[in-house]
PDB file of N, CA and C in Angstrom:
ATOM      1  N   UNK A   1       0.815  -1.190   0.000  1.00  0.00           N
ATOM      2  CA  UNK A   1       0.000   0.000   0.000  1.00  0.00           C
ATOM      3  C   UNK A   1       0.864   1.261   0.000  1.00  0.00           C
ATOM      4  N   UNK A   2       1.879   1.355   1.044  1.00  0.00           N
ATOM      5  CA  UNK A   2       2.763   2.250   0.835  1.00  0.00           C
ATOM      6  C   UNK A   2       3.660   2.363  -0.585  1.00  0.00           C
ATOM      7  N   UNK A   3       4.067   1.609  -1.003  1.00  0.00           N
ATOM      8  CA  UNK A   3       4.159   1.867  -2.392  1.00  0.00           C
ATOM      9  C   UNK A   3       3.574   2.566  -3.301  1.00  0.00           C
ATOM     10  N   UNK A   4       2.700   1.976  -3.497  1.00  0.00           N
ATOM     11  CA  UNK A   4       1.453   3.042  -4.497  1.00  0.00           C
ATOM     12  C   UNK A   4       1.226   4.393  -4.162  1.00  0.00           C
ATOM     13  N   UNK A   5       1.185   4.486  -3.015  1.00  0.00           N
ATOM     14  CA  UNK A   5       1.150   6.037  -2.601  1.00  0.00           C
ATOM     15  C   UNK A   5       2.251   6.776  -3.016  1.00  0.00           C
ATOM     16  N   UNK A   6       3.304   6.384  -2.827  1.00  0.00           N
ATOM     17  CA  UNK A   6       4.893   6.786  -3.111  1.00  0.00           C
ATOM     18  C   UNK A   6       4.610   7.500  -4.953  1.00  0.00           C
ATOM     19  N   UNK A   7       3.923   6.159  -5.228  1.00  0.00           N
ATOM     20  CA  UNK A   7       4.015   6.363  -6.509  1.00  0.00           C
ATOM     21  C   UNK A   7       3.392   7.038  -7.267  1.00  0.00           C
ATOM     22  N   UNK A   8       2.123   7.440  -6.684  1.00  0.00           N
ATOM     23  CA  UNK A   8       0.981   8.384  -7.131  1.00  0.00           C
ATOM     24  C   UNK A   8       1.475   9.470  -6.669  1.00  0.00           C
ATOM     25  N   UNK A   9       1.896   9.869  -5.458  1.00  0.00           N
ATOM     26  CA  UNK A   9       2.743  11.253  -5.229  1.00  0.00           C
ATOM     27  C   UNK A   9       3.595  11.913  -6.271  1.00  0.00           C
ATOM     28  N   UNK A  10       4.679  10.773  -6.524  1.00  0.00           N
ATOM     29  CA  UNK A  10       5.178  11.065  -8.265  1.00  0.00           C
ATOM     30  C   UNK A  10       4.574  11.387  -8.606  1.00  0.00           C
ATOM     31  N   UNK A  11       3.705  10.340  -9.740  1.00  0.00           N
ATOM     32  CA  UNK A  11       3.141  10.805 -10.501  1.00  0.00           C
ATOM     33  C   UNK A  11       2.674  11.881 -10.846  1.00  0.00           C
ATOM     34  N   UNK A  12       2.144  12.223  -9.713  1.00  0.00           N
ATOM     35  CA  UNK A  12       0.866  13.365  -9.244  1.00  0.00           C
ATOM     36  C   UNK A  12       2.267  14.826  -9.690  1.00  0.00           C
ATOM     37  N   UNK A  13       3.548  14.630  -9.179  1.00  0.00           N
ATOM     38  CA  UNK A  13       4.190  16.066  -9.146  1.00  0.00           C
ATOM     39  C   UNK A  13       5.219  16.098 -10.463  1.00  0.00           C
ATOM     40  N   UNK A  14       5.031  15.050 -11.479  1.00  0.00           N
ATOM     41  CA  UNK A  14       5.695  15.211 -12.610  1.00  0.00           C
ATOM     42  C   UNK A  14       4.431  15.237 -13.739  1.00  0.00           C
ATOM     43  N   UNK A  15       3.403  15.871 -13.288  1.00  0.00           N
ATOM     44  CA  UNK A  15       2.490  16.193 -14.521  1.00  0.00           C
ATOM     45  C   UNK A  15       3.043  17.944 -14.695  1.00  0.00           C
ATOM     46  N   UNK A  16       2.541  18.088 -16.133  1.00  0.00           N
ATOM     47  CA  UNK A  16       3.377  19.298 -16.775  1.00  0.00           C
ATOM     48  C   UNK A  16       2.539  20.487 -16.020  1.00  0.00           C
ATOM     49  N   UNK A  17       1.725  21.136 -15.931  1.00  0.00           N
ATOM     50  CA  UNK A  17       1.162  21.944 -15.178  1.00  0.00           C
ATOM     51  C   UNK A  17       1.410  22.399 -13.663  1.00  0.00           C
ATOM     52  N   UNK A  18       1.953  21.487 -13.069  1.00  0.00           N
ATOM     53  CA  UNK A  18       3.009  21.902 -11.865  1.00  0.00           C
ATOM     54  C   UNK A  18       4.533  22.161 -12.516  1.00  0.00           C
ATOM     55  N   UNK A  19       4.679  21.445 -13.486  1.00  0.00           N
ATOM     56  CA  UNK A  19       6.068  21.996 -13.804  1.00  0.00           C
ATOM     57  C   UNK A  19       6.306  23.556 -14.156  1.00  0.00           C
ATOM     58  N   UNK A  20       5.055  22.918 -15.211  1.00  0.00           N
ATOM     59  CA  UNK A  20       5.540  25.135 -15.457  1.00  0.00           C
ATOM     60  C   UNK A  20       4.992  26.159 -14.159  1.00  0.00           C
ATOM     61  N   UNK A  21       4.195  25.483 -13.421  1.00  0.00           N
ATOM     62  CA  UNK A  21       3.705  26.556 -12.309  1.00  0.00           C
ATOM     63  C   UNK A  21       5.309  26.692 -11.657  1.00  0.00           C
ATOM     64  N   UNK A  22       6.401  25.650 -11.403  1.00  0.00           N
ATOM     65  CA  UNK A  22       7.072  25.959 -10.846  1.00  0.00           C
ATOM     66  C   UNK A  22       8.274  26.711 -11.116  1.00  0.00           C
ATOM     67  N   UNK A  23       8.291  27.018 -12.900  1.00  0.00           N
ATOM     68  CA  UNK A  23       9.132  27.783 -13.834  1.00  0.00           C
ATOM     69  C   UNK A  23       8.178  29.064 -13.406  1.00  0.00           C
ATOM     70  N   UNK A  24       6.789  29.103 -13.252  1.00  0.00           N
ATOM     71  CA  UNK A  24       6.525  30.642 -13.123  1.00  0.00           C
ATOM     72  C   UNK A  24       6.881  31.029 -11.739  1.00  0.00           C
ATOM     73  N   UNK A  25       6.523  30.370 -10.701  1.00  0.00           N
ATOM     74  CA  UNK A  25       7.097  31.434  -9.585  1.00  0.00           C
ATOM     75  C   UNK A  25       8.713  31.360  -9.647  1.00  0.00           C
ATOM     76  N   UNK A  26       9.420  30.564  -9.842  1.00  0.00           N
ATOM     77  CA  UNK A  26      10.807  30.822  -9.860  1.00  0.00           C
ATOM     78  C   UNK A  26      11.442  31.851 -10.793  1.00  0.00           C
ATOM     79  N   UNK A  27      10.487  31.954 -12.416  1.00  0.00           N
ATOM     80  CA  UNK A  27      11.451  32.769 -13.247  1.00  0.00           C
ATOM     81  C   UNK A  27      11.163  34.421 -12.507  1.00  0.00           C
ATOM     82  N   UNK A  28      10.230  35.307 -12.053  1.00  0.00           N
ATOM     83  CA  UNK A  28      10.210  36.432 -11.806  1.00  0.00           C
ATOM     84  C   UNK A  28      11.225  37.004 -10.555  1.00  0.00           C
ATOM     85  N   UNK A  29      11.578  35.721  -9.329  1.00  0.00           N
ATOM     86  CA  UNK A  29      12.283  35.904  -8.445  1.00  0.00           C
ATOM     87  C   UNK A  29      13.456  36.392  -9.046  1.00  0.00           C
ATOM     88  N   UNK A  30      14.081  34.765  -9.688  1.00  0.00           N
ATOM     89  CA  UNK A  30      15.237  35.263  -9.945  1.00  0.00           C
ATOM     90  C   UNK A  30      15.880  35.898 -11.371  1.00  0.00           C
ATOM     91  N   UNK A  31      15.181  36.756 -11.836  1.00  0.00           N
ATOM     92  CA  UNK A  31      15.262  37.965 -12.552  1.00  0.00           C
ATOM     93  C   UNK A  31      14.981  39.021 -11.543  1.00  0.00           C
ATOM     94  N   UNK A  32      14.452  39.371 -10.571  1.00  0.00           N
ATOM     95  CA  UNK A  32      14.542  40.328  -9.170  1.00  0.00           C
ATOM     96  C   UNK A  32      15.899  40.146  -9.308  1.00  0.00           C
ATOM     97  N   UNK A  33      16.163  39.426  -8.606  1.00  0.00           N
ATOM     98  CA  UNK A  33      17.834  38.588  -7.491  1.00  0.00           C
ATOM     99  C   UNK A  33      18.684  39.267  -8.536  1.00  0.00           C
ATOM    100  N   UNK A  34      18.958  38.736  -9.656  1.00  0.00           N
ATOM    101  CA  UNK A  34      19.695  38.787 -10.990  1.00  0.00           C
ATOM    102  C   UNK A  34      19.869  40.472 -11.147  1.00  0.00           C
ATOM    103  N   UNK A  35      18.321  41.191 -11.742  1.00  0.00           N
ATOM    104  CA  UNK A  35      18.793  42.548 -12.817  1.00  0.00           C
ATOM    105  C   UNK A  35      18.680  43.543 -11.553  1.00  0.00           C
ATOM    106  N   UNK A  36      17.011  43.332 -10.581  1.00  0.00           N
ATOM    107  CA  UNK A  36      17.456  43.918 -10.090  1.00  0.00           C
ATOM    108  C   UNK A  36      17.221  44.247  -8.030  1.00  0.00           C
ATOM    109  N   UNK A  37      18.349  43.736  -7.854  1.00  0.00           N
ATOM    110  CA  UNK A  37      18.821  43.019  -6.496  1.00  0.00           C
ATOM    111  C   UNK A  37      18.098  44.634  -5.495  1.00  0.00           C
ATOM    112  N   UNK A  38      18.591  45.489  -5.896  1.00  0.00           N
ATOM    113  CA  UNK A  38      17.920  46.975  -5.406  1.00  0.00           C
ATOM    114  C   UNK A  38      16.402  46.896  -4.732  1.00  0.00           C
ATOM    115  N   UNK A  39      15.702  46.232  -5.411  1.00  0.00           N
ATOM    116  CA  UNK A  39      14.373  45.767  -4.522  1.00  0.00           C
ATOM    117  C   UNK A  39      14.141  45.210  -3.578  1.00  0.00           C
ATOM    118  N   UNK A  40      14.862  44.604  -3.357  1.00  0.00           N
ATOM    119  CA  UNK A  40      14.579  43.457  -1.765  1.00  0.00           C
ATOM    120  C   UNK A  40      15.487  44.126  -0.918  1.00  0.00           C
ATOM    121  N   UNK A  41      16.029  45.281  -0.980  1.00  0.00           N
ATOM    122  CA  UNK A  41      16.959  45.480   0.407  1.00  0.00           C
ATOM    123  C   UNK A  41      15.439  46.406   1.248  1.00  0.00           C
ATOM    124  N   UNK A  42      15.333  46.362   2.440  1.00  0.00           N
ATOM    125  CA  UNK A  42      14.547  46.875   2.760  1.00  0.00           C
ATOM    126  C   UNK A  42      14.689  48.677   3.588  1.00  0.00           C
ATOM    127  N   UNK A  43      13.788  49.294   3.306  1.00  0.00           N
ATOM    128  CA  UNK A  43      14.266  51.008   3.442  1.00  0.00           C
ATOM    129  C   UNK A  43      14.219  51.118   4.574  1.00  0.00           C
ATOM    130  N   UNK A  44      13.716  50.560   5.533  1.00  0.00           N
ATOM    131  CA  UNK A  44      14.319  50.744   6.864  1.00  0.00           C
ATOM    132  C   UNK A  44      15.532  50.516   7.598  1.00  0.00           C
ATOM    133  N   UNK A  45      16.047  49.256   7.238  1.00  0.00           N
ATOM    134  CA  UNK A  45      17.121  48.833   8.144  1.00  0.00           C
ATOM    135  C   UNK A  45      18.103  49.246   6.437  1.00  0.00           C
ATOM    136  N   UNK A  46      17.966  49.044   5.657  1.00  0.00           N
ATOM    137  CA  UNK A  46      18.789  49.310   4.430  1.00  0.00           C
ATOM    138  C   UNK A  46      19.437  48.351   4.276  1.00  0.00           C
ATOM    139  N   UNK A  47      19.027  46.754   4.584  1.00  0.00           N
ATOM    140  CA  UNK A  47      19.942  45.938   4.353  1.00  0.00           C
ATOM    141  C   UNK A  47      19.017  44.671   4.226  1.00  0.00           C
ATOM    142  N   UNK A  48      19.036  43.386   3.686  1.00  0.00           N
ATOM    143  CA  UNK A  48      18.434  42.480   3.537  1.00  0.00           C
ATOM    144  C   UNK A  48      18.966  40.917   4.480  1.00  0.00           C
ATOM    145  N   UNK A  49      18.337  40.490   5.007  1.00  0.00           N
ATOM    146  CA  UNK A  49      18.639  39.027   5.682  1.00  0.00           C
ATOM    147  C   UNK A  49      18.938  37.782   4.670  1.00  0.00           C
ATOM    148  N   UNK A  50      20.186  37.635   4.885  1.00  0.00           N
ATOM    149  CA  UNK A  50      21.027  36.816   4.069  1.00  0.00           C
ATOM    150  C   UNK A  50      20.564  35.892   4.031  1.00  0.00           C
ATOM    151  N   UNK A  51      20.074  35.016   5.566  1.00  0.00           N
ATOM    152  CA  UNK A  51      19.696  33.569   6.005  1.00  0.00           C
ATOM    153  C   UNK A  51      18.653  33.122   4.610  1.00  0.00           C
ATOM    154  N   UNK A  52      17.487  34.719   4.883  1.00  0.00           N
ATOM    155  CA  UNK A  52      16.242  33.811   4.567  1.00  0.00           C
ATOM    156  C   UNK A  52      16.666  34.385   3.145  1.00  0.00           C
ATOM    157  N   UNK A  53      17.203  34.947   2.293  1.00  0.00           N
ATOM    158  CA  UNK A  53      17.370  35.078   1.216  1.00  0.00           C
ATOM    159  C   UNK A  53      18.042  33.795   0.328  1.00  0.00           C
ATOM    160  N   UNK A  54      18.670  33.135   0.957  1.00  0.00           N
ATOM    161  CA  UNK A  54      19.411  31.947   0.546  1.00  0.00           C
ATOM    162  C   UNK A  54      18.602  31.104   0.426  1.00  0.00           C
ATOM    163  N   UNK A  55      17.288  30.923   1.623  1.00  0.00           N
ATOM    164  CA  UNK A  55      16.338  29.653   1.732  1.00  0.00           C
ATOM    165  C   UNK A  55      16.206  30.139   0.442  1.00  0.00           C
ATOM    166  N   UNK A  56      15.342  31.466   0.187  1.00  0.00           N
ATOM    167  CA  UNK A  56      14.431  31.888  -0.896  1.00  0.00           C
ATOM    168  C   UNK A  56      14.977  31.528  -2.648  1.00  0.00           C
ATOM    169  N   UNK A  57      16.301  31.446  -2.306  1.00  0.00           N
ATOM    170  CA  UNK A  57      17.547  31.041  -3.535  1.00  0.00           C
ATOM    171  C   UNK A  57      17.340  29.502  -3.966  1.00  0.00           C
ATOM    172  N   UNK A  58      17.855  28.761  -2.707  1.00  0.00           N
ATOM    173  CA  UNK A  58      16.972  27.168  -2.499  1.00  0.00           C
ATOM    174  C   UNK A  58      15.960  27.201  -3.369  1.00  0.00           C
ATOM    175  N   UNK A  59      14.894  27.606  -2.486  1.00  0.00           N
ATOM    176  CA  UNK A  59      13.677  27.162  -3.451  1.00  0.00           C
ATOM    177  C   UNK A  59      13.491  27.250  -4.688  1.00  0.00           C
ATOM    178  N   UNK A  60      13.986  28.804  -5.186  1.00  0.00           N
ATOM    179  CA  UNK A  60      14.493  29.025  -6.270  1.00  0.00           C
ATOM    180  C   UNK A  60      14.973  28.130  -7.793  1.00  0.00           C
ATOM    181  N   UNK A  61      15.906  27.500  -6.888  1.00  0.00           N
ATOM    182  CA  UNK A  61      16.555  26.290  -7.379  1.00  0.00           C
ATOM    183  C   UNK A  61      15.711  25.131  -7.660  1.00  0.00           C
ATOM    184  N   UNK A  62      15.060  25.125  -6.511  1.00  0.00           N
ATOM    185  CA  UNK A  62      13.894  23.986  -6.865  1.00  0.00           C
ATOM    186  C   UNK A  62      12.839  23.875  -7.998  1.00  0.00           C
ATOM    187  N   UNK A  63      12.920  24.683  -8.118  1.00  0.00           N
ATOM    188  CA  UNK A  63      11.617  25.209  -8.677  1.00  0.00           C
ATOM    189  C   UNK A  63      12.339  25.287 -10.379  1.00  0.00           C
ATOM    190  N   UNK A  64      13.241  25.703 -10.689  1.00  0.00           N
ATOM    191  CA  UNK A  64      13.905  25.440 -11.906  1.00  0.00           C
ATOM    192  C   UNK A  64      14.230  24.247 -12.565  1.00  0.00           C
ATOM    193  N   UNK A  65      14.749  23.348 -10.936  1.00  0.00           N
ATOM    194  CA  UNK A  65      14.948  21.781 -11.297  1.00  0.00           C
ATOM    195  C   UNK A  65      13.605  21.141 -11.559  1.00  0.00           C
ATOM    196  N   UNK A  66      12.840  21.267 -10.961  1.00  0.00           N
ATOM    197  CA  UNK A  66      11.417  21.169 -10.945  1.00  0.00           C
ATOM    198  C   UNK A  66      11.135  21.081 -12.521  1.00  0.00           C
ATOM    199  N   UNK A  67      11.231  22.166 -12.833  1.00  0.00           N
ATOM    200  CA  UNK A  67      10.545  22.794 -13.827  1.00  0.00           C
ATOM    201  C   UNK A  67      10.981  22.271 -14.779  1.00  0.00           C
ATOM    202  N   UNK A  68      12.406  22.346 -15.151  1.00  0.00           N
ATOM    203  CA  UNK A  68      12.801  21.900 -16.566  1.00  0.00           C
ATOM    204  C   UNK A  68      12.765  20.483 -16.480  1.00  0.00           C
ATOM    205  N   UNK A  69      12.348  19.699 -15.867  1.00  0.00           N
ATOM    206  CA  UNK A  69      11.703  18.386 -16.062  1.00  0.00           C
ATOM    207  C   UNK A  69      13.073  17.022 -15.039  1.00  0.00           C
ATOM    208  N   UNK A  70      13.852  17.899 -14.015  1.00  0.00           N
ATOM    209  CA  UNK A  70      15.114  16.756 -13.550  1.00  0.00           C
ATOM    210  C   UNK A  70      14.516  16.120 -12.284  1.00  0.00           C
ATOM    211  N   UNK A  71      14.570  15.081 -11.930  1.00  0.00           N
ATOM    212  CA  UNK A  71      14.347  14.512 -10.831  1.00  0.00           C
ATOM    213  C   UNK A  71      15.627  13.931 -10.336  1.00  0.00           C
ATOM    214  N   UNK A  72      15.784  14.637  -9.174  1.00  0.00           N
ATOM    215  CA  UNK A  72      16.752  13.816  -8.371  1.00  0.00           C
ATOM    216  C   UNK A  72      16.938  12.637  -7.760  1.00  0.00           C
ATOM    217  N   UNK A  73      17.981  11.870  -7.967  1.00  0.00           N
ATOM    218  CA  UNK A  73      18.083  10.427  -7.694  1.00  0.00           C
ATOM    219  C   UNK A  73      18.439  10.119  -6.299  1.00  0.00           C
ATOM    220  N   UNK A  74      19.581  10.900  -5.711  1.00  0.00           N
ATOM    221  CA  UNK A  74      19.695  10.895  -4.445  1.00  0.00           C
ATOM    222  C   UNK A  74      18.774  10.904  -3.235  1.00  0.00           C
ATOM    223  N   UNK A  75      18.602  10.483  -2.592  1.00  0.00           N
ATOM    224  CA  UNK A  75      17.962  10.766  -1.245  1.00  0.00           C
ATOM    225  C   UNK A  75      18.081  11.996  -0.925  1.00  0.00           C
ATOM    226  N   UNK A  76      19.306  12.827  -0.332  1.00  0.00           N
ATOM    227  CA  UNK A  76      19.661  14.016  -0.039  1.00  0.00           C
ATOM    228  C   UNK A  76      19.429  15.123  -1.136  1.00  0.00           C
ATOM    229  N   UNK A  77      19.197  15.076  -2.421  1.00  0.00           N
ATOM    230  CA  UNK A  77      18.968  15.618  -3.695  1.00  0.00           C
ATOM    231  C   UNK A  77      17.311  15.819  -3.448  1.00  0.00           C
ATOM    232  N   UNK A  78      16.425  15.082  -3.498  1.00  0.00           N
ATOM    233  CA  UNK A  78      15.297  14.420  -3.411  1.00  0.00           C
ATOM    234  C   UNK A  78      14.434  15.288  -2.362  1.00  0.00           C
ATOM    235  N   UNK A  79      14.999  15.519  -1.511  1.00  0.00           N
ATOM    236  CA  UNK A  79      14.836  15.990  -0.588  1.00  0.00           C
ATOM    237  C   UNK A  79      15.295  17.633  -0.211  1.00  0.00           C
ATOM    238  N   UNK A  80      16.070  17.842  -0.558  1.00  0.00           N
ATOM    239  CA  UNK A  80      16.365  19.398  -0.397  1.00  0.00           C
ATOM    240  C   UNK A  80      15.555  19.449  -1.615  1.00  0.00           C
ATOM    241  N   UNK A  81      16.065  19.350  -2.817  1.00  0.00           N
ATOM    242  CA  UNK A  81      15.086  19.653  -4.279  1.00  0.00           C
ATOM    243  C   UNK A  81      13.511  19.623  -3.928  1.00  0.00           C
ATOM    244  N   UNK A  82      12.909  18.836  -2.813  1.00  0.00           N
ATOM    245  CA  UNK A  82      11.484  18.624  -3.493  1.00  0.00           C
ATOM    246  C   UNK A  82      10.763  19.795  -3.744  1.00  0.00           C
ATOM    247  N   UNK A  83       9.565  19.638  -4.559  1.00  0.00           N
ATOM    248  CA  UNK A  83       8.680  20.793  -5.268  1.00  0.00           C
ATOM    249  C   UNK A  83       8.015  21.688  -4.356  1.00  0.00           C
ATOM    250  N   UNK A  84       7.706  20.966  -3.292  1.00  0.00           N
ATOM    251  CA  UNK A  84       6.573  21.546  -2.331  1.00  0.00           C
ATOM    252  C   UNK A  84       7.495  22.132  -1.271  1.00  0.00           C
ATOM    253  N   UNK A  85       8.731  21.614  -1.085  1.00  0.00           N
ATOM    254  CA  UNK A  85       9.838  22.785  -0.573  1.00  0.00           C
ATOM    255  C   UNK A  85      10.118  24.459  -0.939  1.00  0.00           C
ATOM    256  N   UNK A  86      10.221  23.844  -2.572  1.00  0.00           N
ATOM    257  CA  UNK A  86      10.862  24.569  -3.275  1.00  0.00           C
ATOM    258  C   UNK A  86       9.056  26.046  -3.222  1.00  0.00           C
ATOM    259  N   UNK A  87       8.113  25.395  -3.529  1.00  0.00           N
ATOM    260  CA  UNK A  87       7.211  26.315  -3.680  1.00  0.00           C
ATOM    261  C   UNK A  87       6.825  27.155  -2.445  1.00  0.00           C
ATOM    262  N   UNK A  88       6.839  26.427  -0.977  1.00  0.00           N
ATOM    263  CA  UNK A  88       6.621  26.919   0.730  1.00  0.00           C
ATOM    264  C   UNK A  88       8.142  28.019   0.354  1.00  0.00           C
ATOM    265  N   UNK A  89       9.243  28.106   0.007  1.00  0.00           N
ATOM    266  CA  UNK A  89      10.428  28.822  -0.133  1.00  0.00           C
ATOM    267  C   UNK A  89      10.046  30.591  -0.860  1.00  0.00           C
ATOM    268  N   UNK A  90       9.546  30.031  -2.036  1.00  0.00           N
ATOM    269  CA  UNK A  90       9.455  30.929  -2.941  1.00  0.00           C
ATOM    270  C   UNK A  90       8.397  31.497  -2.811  1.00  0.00           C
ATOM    271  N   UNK A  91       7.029  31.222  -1.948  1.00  0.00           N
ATOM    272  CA  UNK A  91       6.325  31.939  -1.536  1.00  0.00           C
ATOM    273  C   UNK A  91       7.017  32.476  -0.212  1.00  0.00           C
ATOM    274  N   UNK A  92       7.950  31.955   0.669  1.00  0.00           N
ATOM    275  CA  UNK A  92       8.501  33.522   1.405  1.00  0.00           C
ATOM    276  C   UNK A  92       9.201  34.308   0.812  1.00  0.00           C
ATOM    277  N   UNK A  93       9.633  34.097  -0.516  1.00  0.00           N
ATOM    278  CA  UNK A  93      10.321  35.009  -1.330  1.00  0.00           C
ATOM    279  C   UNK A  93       9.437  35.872  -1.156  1.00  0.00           C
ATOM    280  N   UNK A  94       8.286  35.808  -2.054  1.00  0.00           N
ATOM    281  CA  UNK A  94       7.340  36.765  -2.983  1.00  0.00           C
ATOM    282  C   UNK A  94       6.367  37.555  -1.207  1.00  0.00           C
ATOM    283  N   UNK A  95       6.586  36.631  -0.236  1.00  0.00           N
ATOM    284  CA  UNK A  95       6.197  37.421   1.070  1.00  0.00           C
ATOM    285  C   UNK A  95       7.012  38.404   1.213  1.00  0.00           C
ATOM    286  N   UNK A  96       8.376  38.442   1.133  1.00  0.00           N
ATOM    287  CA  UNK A  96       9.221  39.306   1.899  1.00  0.00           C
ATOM    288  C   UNK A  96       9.408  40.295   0.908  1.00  0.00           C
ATOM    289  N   UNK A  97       9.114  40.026  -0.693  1.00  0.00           N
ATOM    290  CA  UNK A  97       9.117  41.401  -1.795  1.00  0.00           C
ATOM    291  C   UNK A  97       8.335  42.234  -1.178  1.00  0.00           C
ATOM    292  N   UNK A  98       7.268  41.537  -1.014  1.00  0.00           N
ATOM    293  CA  UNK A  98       5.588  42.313  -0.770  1.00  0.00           C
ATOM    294  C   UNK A  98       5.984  42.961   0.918  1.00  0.00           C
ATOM    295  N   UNK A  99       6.395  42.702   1.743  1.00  0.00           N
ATOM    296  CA  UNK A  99       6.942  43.769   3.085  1.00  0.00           C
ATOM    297  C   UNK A  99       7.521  44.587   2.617  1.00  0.00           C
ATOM    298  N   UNK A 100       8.912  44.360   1.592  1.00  0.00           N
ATOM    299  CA  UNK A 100       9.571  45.078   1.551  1.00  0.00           C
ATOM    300  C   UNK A 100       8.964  46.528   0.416  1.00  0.00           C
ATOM    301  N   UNK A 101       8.242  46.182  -0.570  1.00  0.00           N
ATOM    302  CA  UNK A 101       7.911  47.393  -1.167  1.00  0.00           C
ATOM    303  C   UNK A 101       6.426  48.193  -0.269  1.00  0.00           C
ATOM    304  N   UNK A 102       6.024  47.111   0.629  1.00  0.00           N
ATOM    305  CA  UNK A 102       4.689  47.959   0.809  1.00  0.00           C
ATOM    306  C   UNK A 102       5.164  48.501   1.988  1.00  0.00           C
ATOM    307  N   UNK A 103       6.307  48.153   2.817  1.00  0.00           N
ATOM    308  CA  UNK A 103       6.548  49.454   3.993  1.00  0.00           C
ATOM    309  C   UNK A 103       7.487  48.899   4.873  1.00  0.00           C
TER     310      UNK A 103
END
């Protein structure tokens, strides 16, 4: 029984419509990050938190691997990579844009 589940979970996260959902939240981040990094520092303290910017990079990542169709073989790959990581990540990205331009 546990098997099948395993396997429908696959299944379920290598259909194409999560893939590209996960090329869309990843491509706008990192074109931010990339052209222009000036947005996410925040106008109060004038400086941005490295920690969670890196998670937000992570996910980032995920979400590209995701996307262009790679599945990781490793356990440890598998696992930092997964989709639903990568997407909980990149929505604190797109949280911490949204603090940072609205105040």
């Amino acid at each position: 029984m546990r098997v099948r589940r395993v396997a429908s979970e696959k299944s379920f996260l290598q259909r194409w419509p999560l893939r590209i959902l996960s090329l869309l939240l990843a491509s706008p981040l990192a074109l931010i990050l990339l052209i222009h990094p000036s947005m996410i520092v925040d106008p109060v303290t004038g400086g941005y938190d490295h920690r969670l910017w890196m998670l937000v990079m992570l996910g980032i990542s995920s979400g590209f691997i995701h996307g262009v169709g790679f599945d990781p073989r490793g356990l440890v790959w598998r696992i930092l990579f997964h989709p639903v990581l990568g997407w909980v990540l990149m929505g604190l990205g797109y949280a911490i844009l949204y603090k940072v331009q609205m105040g």
